[in-house]
Protein backbone atom coordinates (compact mmCIF):
# COMPACT_ATOMS: atom_id res chain seq x y z
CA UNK A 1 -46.55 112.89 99.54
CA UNK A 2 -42.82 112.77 99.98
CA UNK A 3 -40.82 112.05 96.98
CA UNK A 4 -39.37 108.32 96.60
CA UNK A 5 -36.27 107.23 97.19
CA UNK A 6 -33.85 107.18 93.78
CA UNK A 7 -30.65 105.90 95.08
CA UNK A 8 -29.21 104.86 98.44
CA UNK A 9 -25.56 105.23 98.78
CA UNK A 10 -22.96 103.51 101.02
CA UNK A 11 -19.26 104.93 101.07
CA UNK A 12 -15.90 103.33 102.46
CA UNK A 13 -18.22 101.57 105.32
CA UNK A 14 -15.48 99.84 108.01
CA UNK A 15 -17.30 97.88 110.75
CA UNK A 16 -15.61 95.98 113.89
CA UNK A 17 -18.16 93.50 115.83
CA UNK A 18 -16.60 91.98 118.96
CA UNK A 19 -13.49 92.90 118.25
CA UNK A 20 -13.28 91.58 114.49
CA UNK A 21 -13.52 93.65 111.42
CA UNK A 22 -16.43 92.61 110.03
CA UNK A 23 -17.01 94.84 106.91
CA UNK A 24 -13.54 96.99 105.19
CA UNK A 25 -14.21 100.17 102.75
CA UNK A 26 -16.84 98.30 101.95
CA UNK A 27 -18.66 101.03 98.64
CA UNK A 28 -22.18 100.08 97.36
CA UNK A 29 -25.42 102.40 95.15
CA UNK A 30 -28.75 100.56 95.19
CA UNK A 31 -30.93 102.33 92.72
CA UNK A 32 -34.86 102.16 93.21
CA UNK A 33 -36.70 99.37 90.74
CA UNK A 34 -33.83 97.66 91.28
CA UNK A 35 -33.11 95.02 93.51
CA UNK A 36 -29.48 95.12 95.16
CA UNK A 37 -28.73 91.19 95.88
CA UNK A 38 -26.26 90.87 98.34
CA UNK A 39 -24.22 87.65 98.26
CA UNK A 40 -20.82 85.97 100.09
CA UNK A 41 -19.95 83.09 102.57
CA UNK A 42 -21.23 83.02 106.27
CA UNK A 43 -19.70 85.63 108.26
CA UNK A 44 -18.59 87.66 105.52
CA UNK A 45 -20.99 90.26 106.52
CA UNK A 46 -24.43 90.00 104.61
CA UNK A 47 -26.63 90.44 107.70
CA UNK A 48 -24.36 93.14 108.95
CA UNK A 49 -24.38 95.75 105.87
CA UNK A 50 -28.10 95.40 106.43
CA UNK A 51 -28.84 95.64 110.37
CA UNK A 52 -26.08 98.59 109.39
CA UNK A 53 -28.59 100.64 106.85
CA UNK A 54 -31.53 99.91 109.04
CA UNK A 55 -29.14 101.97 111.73
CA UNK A 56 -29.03 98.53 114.24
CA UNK A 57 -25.36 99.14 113.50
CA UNK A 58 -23.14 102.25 113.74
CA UNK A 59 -20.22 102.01 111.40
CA UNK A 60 -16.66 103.07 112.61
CA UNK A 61 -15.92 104.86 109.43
CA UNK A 62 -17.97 106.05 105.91
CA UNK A 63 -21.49 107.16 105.51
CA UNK A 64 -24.57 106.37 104.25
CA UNK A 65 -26.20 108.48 101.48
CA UNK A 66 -30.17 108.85 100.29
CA UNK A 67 -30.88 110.73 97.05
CA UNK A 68 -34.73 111.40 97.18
CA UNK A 69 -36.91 110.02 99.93
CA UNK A 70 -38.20 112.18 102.89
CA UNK A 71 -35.85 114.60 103.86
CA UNK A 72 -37.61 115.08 107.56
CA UNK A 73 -36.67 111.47 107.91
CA UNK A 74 -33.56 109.39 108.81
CA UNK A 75 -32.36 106.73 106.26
CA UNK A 76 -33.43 104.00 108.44
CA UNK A 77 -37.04 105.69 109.60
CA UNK A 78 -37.24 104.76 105.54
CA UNK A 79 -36.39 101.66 105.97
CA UNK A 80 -37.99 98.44 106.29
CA UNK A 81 -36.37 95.57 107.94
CA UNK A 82 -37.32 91.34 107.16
CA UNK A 83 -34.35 89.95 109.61
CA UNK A 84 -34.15 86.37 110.84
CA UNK A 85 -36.12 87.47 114.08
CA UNK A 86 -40.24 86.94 113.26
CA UNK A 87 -40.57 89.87 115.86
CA UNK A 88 -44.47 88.48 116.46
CA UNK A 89 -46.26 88.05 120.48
CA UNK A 90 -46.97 84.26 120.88
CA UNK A 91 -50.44 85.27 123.05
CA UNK A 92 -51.45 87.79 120.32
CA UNK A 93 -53.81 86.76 117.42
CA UNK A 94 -52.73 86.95 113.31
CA UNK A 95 -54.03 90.31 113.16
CA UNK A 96 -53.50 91.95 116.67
CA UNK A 97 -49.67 91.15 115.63
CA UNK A 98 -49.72 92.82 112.06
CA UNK A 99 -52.49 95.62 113.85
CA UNK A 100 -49.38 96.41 116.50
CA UNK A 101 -47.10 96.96 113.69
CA UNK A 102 -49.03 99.11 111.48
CA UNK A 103 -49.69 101.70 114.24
CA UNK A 104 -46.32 101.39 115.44
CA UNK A 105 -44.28 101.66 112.11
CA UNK A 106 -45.87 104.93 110.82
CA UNK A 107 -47.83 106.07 107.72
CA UNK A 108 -50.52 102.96 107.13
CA UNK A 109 -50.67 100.77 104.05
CA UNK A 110 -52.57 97.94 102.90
CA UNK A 111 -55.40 96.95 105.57
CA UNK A 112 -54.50 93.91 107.64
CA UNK A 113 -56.55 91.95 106.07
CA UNK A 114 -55.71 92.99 102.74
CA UNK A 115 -51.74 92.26 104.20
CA UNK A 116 -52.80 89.03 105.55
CA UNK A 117 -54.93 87.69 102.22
CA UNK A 118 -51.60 88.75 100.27
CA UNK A 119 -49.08 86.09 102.10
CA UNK A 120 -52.23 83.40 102.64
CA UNK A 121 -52.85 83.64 105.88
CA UNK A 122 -56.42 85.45 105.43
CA UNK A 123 -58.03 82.24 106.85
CA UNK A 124 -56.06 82.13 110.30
CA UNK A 125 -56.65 86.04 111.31
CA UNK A 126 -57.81 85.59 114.69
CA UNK A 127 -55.39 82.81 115.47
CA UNK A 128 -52.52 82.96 118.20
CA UNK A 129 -49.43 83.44 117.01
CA UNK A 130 -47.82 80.53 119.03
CA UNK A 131 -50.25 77.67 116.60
CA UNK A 132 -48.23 79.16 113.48
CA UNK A 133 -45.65 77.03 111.93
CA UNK A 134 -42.42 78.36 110.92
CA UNK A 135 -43.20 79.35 107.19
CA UNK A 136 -46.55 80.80 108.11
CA UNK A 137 -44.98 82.74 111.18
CA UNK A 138 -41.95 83.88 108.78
CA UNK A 139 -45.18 85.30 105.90
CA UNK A 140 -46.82 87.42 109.02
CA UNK A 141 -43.35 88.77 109.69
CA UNK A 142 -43.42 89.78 105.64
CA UNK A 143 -46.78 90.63 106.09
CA UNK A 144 -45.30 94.08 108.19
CA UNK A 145 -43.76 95.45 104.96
CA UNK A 146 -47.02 95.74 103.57
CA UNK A 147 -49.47 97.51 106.14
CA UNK A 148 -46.66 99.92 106.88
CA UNK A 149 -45.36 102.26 103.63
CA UNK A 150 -41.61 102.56 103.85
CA UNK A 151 -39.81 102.79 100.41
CA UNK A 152 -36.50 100.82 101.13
CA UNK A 153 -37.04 97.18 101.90
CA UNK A 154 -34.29 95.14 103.78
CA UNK A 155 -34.56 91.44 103.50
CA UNK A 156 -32.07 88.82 104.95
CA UNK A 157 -32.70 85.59 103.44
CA UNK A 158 -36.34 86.27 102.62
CA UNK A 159 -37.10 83.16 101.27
CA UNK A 160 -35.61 81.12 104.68
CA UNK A 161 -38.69 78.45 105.54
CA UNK A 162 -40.57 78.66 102.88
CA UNK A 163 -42.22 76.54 100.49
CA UNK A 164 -41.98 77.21 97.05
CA UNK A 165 -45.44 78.69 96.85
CA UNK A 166 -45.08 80.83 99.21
CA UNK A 167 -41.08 82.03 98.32
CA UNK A 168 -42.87 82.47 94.08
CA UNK A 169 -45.67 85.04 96.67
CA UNK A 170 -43.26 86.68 98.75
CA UNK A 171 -40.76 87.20 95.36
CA UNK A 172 -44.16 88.38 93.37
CA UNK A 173 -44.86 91.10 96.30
CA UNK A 174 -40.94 92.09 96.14
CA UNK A 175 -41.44 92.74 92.12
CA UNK A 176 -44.65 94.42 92.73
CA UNK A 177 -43.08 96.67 95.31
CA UNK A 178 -39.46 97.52 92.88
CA UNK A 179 -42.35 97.88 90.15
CA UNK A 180 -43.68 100.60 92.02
CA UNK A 181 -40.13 102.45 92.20
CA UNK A 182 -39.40 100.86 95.50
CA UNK A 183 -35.71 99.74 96.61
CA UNK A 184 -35.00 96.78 97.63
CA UNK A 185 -31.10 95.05 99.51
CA UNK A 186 -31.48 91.14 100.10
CA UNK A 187 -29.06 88.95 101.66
CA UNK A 188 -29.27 85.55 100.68
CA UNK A 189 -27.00 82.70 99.73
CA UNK A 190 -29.85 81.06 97.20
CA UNK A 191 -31.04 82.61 93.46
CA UNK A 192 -33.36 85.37 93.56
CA UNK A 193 -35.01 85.52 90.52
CA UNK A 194 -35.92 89.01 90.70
CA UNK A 195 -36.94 91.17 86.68
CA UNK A 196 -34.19 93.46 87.49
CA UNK A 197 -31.61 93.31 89.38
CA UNK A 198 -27.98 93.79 90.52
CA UNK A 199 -25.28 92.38 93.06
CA UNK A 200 -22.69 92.38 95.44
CA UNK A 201 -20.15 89.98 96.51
CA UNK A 202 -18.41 90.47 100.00
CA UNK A 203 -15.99 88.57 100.59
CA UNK A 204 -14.54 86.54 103.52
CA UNK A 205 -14.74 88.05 107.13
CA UNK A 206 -11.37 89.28 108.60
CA UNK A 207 -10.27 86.96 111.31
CA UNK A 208 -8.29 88.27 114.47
CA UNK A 209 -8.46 92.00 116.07
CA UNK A 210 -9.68 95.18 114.26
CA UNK A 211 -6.57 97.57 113.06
């Protein structure tokens, strides 16, 4: 088994998206059992830094840094992803959806119905995608992390359209996976009230043209 991840390091990242600088020197350490809460205004870059780690972004200066991990692996082949996109095939069932993603994503985890009876939606397994509501499609999407084992998890507003059962689930599954020397970055503008944690601020996006 390949050693887990102990610290994930960003250095003097500089990003420019259409034109705009969207992140500046912007230094970070996110240290496993410990959740990295990202916080700042709209458009000052929360999404970015993340689609950045999961390498959906290339920056235009710095580097990313993992300390542990899998060394025959990238940073973001280590990386789960929980973006605002629910990823999930309308025409496909509850579990042909999470069964595509666990043999696409790499070394298995929990079973998919194990996955499924962990965000509550155990009793709609064989129904299509396109009958779920928001909150229910947004727990399948969550529902990836969990058949799939990747050690860094990603999550950009994580609690977005949920109720407040299922955001005290999904935040009991994050604890359970820092517990378990996981490492989590979340975006969010709302409290997280994760055990153990520590943030970030970015501040405002640069308007006008890159330097």
């Amino acid at each position: 088994m390949a050693a887990p991840v102990v610290r994930l390091e960003g250095e003097e990242l500089t990003l420019d998206r259409g034109g705009r600088r969207v992140l500046a020197d912007l230094s970070f350490e996110a240290h496993a059992g410990v959740a990295l809460v990202v916080t700042g205004s709209n458009g000052a870059g929360k999404s970015t830094l993340l689609r950045l780690i999961a390498g959906l972004l290339r920056p235009v200066a710095g580097e990313m840094r993992i300390e542990g991990g899998d060394p025959e692996l990238t940073i973001p082949q280590q990386c789960h992803y929980f973006g605002h996109q629910d990823a999930l095939k309308n025409q496909l069932s509850v579990r042909e959806n999470l069964a595509f993603w666990r043999d696409f994503s790499g070394v298995p985890g929990e079973s998919v119905l194990d996955a499924l009876d962990r965000v509550g939606l155990a009793r709609l397994i064989d129904l299509p995608a396109a009958y779920l509501s928001a909150g229910q499609r947004r727990r399948l999407a969550f529902a990836r992390l969990l058949v799939t084992r990747r050690p860094i998890w990603l999550l950009d507003e994580p609690t977005s359209a949920l109720d407040a059962a299922s955001e005290a689930r999904l935040l009991e599954i994050v604890g359970e996976h820092l517990d378990a020397g996981g490492l989590v970055v979340a975006a969010t503008h709302l409290a997280l009230p994760f055990a153990r944690m520590e943030g970030i601020r970015l501040g405002p996006a640069i308007v006008g043209a890159a330097a």
